[in-house]
Protein backbone atom coordinates (compact mmCIF):
# COMPACT_ATOMS: atom_id res chain seq x y z
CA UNK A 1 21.80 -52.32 72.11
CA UNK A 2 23.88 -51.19 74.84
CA UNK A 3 22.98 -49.31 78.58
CA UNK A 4 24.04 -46.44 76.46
CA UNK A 5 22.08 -46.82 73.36
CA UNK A 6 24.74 -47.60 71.00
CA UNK A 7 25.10 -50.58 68.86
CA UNK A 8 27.02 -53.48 70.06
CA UNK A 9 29.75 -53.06 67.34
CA UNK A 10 29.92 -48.59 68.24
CA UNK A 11 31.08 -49.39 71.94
CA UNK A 12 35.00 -48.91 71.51
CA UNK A 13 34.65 -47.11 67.81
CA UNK A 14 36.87 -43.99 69.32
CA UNK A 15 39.33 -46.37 71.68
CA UNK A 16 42.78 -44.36 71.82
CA UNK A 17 41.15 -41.28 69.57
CA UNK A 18 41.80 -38.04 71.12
CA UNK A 19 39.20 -35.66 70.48
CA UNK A 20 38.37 -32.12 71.77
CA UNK A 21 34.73 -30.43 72.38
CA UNK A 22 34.40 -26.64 72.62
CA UNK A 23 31.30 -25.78 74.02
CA UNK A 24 30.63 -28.81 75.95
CA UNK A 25 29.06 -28.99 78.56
CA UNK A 26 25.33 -29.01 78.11
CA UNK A 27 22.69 -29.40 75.81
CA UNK A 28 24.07 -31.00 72.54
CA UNK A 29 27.87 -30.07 73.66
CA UNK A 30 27.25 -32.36 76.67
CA UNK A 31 25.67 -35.35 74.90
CA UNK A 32 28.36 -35.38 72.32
CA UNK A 33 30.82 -35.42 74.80
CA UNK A 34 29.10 -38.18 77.20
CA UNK A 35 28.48 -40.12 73.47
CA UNK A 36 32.31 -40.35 72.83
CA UNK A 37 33.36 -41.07 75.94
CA UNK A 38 31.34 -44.25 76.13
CA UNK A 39 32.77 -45.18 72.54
CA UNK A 40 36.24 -45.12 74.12
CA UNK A 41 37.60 -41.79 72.95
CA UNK A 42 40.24 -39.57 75.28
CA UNK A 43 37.91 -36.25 75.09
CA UNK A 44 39.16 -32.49 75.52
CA UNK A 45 36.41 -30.39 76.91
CA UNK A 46 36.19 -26.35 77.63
CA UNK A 47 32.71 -24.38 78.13
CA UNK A 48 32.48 -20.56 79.21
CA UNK A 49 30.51 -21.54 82.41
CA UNK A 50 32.97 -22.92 84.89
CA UNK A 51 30.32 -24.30 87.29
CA UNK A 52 28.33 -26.34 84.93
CA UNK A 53 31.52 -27.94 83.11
CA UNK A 54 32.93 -28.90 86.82
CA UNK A 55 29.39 -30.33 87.79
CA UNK A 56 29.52 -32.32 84.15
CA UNK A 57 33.38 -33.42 84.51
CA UNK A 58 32.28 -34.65 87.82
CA UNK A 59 29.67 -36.86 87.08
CA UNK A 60 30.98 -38.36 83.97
CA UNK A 61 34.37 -39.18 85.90
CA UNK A 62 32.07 -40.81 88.51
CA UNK A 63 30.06 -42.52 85.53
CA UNK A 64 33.55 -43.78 84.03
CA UNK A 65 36.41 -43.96 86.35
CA UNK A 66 38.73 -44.99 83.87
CA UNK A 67 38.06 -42.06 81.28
CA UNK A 68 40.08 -39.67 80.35
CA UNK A 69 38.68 -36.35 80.46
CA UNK A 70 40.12 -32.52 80.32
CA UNK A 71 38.51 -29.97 81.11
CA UNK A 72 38.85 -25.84 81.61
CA UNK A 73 36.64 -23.32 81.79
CA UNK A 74 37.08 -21.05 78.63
CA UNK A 75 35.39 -17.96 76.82
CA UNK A 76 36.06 -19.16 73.26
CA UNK A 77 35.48 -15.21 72.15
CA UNK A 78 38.76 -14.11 73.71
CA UNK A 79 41.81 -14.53 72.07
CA UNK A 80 44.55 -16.79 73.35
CA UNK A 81 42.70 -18.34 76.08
CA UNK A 82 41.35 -20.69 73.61
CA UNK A 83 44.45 -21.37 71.72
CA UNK A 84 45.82 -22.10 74.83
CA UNK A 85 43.91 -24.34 75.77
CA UNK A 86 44.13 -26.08 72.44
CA UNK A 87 47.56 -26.68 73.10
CA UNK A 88 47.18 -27.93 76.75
CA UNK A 89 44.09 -30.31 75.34
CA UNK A 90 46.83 -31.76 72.86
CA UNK A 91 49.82 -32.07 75.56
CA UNK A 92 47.44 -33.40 78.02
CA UNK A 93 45.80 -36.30 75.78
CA UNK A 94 49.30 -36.33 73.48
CA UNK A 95 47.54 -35.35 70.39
CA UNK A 96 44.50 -34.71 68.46
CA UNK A 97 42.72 -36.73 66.19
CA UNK A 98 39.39 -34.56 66.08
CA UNK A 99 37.41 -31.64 67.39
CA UNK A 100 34.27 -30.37 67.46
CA UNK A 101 33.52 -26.76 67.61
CA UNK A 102 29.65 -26.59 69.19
CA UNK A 103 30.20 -22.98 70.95
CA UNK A 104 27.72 -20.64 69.77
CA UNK A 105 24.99 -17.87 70.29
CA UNK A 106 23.75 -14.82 69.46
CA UNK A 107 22.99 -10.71 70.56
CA UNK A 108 21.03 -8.21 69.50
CA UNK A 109 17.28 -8.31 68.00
CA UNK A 110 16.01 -7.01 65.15
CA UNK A 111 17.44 -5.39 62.35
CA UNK A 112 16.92 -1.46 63.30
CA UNK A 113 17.32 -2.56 67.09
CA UNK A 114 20.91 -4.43 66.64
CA UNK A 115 24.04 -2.41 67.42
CA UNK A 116 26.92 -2.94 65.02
CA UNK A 117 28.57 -4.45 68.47
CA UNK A 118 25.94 -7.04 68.66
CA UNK A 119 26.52 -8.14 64.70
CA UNK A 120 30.51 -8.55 65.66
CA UNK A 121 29.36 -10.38 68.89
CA UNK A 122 27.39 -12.75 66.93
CA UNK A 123 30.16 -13.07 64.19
CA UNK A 124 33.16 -14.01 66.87
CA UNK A 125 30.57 -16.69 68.84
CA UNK A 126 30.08 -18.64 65.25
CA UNK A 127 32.30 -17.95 62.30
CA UNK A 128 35.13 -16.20 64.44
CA UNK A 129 36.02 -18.84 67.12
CA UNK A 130 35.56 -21.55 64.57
CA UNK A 131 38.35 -20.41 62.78
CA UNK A 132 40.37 -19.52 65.50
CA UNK A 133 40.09 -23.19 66.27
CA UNK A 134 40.57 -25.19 63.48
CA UNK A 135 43.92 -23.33 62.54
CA UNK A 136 44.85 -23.98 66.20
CA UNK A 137 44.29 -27.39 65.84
CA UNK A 138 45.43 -27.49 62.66
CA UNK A 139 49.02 -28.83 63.30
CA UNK A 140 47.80 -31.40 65.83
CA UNK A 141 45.89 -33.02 63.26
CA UNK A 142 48.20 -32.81 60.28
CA UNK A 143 50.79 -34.57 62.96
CA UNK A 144 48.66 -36.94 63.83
CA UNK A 145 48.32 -38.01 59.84
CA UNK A 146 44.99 -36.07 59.33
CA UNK A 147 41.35 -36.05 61.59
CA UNK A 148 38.19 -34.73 61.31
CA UNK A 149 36.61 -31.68 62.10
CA UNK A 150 32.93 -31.58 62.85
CA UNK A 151 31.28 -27.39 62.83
CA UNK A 152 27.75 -27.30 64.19
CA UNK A 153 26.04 -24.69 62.34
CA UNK A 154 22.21 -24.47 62.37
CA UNK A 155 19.26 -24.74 59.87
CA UNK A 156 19.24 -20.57 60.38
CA UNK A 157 22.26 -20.40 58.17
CA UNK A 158 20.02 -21.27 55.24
CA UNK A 159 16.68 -21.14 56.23
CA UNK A 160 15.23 -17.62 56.89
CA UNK A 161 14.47 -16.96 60.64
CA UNK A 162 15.27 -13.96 62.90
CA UNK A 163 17.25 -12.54 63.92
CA UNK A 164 19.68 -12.43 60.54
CA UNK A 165 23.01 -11.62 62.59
CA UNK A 166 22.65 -15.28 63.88
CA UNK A 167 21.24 -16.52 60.58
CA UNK A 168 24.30 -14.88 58.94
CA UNK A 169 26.79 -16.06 61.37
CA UNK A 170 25.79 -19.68 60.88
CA UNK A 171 26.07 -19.12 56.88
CA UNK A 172 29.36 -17.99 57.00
CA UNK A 173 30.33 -21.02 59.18
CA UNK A 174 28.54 -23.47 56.40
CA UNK A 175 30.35 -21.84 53.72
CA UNK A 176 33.85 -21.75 55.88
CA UNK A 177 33.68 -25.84 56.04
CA UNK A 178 33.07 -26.04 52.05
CA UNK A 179 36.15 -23.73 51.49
CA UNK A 180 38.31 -25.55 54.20
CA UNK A 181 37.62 -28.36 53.09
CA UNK A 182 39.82 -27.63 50.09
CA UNK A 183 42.43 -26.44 51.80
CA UNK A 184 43.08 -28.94 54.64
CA UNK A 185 41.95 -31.61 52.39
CA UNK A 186 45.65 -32.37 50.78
CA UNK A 187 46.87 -32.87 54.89
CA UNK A 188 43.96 -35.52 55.24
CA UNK A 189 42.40 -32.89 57.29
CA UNK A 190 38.22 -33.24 56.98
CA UNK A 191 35.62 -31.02 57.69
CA UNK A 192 31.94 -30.64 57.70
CA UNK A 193 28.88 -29.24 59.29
CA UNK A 194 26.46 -30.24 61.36
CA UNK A 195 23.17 -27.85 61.28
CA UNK A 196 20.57 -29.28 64.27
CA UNK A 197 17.17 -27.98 63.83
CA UNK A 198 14.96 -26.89 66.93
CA UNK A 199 16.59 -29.25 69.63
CA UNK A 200 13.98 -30.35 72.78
CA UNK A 201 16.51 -30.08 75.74
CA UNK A 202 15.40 -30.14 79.43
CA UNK A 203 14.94 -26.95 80.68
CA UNK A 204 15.80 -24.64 77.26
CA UNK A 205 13.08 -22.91 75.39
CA UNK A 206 11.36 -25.24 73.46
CA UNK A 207 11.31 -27.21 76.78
CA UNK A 208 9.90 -23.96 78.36
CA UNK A 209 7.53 -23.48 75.94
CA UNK A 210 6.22 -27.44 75.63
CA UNK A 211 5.32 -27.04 80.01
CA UNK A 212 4.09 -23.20 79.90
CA UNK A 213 2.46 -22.81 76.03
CA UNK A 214 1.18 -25.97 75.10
CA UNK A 215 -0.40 -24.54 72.58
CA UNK A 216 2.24 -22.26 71.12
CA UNK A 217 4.51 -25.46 71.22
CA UNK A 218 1.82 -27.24 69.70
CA UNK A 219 1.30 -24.79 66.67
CA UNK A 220 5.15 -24.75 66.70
CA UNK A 221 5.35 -28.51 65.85
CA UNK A 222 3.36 -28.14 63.12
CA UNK A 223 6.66 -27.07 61.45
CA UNK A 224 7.97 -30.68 61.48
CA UNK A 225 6.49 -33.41 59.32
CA UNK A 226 6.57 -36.09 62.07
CA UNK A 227 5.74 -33.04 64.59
CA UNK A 228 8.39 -34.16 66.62
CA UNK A 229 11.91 -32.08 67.72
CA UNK A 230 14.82 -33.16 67.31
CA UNK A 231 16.78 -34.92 70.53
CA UNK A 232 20.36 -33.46 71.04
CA UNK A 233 21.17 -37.34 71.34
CA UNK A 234 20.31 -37.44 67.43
CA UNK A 235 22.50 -35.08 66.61
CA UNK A 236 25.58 -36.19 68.55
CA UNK A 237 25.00 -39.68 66.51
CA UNK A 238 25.82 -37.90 63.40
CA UNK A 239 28.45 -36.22 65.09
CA UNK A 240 30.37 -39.06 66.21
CA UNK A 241 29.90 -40.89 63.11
CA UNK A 242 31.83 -37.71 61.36
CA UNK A 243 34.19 -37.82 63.55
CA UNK A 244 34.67 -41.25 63.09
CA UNK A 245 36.62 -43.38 59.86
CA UNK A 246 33.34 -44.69 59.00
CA UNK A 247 32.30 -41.09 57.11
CA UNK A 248 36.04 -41.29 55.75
CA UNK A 249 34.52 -39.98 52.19
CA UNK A 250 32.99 -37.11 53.47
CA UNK A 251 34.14 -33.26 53.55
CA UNK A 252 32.88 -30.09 52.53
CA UNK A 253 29.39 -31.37 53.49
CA UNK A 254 26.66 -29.54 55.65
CA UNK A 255 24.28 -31.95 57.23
CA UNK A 256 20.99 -31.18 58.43
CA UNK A 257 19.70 -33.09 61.16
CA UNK A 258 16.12 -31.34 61.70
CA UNK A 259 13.71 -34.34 61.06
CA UNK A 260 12.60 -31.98 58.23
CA UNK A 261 12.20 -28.62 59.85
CA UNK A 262 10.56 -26.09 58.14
CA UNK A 263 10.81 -22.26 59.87
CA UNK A 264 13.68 -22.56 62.10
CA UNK A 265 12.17 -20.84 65.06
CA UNK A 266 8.56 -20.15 66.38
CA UNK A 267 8.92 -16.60 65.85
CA UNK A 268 7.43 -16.95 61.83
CA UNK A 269 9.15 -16.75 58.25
């Protein structure tokens, strides 16, 4: 294995692929885009939090002097900001061959307590940038002679879990992939989904909860057969390798990577 974990044979698997990230930088966003930079890959990168994405860019172009990595600070929510930047991630790296869309989130509680804004809110952070997206980068691809396009949805969009806007918003993004893949499949255009269970990241709130409710966390990992999370690392592997020519006979697919998750939160179901 490699300094980075990879095998041997993965170090230059993306060498001259151009590939853009939206939602990038931390968590899983971050490790996917640290993962195909050390394969070789030219990576586009935007994130609504200016300060953490210029921290990130930083480092990694301290890490790896000779990457090449774009970055901007973008709200993927608004419309045009993002298409923009689509466009100025292609010019910039002179094409695409993939992207990932890993933005997401949620607003609102439960049922009787969510507003109809929160629902819409929820919508346009899953389903509605995703689109947006993918038909921006659309023509980059199909120039390019096809790509891949790698959704990360979430075990919520099948598996019952509060609160259902998010649940709901991550279903519609599961089914969007099967249906797209359909449609983009006759430019060589594939697409799929990645649904990470309950990820441990430094810091977040399973983190939170392993340091300040042992036991809650404890109880909480009773929900995986192993009673282990899942490490945003893991996930990123099955990201790159969709992203990659290896999975070239794969589209339409959602792909759990949960180590078997059962409820997809701590809060019951």
């Amino acid at each position: 294995m490699t300094q980075d974990g990879l095998g041997v044979g993965d170090v230059r698997a993306f060498t001259g692929r151009r590939i853009m990230v939206a939602g990038g930088s931390r968590g899983l966003g971050e490790q996917i885009v640290r993962l195909l930079l050390a394969q070789g890959a030219q990576v586009a990168v935007c994130a609504r939090g200016g300060d953490g994405l210029q921290a990130l860019s930083s480092a990694l172009r301290a890490e790896r002097p000779s990457a090449r990595l774009f970055s901007r600070a973008v709200d993927v929510v608004e419309s045009g900001p993002l298409e923009r930047f689509v466009e100025d991630a292609a010019a910039e790296l002179g094409g695409l061959d993939g992207i990932v869309a890993c933005a997401g989130g949620a607003r609102g509680r439960a049922l009787e307590q969510a507003s109809a804004q929160d629902w819409s809110a929820t919508w346009e952070m899953n389903a509605g940038y995703t689109a947006r997206l993918t038909a921006a980068a659309v023509p980059h691809l199909r120039a390019a002679g096809g790509g891949s396009v790698v959704v990360i949805a979430s075990i919520s969009g099948w598996k019952p879990g509060p609160q259902a806007q998010y649940g709901t918003a991550k279903a519609a993004q599961i089914h969007m992939v099967s249906s797209l893949a359909r449609e983009l499949g006759p430019d060589n255009i594939r697409i799929n989904a990645v649904s990470p269970g309950s990820m441990l990241i430094p810091g977040k709130r399973w983190d939170r909860m392993r340091r300040e409710d042992p036991e809650a966390f404890d109880r909480f990992r009773t929900e995986f057969p192993g009673r282990e999370l899942v490490s945003p690392q893991e996930v990123a592997e099955v990201v790159a390798f969709l992203l990659s020519d290896r999975s070239g006979g794969v589209t339409g697919a959602n792909i759990p990577v949960d180590k078997g998750q059962n409820a997809p939160t701590a809060d019951g179901y």
